[in-house]
Protein backbone atom coordinates (compact mmCIF):
# COMPACT_ATOMS: atom_id res chain seq x y z
CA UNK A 1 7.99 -48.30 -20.38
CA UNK A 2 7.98 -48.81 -17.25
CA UNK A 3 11.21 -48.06 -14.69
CA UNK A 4 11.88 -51.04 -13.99
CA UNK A 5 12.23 -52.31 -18.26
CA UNK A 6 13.95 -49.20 -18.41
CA UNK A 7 16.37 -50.48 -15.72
CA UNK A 8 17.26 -54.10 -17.18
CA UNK A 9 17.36 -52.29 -20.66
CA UNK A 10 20.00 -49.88 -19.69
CA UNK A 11 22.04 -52.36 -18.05
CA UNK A 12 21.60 -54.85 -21.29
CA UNK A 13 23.09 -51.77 -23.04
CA UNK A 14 25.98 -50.62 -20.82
CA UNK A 15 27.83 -53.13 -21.86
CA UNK A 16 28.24 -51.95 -25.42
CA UNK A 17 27.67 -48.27 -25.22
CA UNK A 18 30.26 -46.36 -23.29
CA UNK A 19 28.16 -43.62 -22.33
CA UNK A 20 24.92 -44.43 -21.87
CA UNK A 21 22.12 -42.02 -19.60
CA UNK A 22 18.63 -42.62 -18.06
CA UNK A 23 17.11 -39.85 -17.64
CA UNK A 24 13.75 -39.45 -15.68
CA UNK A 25 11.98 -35.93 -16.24
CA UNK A 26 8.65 -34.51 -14.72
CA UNK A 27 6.20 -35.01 -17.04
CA UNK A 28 4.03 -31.33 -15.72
CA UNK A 29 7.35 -29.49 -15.86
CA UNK A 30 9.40 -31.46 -18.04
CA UNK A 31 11.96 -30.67 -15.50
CA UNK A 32 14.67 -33.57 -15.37
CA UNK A 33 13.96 -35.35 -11.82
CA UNK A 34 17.11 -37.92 -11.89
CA UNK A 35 19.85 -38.73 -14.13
CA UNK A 36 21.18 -42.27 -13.86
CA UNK A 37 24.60 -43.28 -15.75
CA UNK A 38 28.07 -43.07 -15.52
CA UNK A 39 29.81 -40.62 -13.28
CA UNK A 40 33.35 -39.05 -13.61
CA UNK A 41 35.46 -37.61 -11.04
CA UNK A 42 38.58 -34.78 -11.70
CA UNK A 43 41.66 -36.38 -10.38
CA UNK A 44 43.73 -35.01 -8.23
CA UNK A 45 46.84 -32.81 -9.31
C-alpha cells in the first residue's frame, strides 16, 4: 500500500474509529519511523 492509499484510508476511517494510528516503521530495523494519529495534551491544573 502505498502512503498515500494509506493516507485517504485513514482519513475514510477517522471518522468512525476514535482512535485510529498510522504507523510507518523501518523495514531493516523495524524501528517505528513516524506515528500519525490523534494527539492528547494534559490540561492544565
Amino acid at each position: 500500500m502505498s502512503e498515500a492509499e494509506a493516507l485517504k484510508e485513514w482519513f475514510e476511517l477517522s471518522g468512525t474509529v476514535k482512535e485510529l494510528y498510522l504507523i510507518e516503521t523501518d523495514e531493516t530495523t523495524g524501528k517505528i519511523k513516524r506515528q500519525i494519529g490523534p494527539t492528547y495534551r494534559k490540561k492544565k491544573k
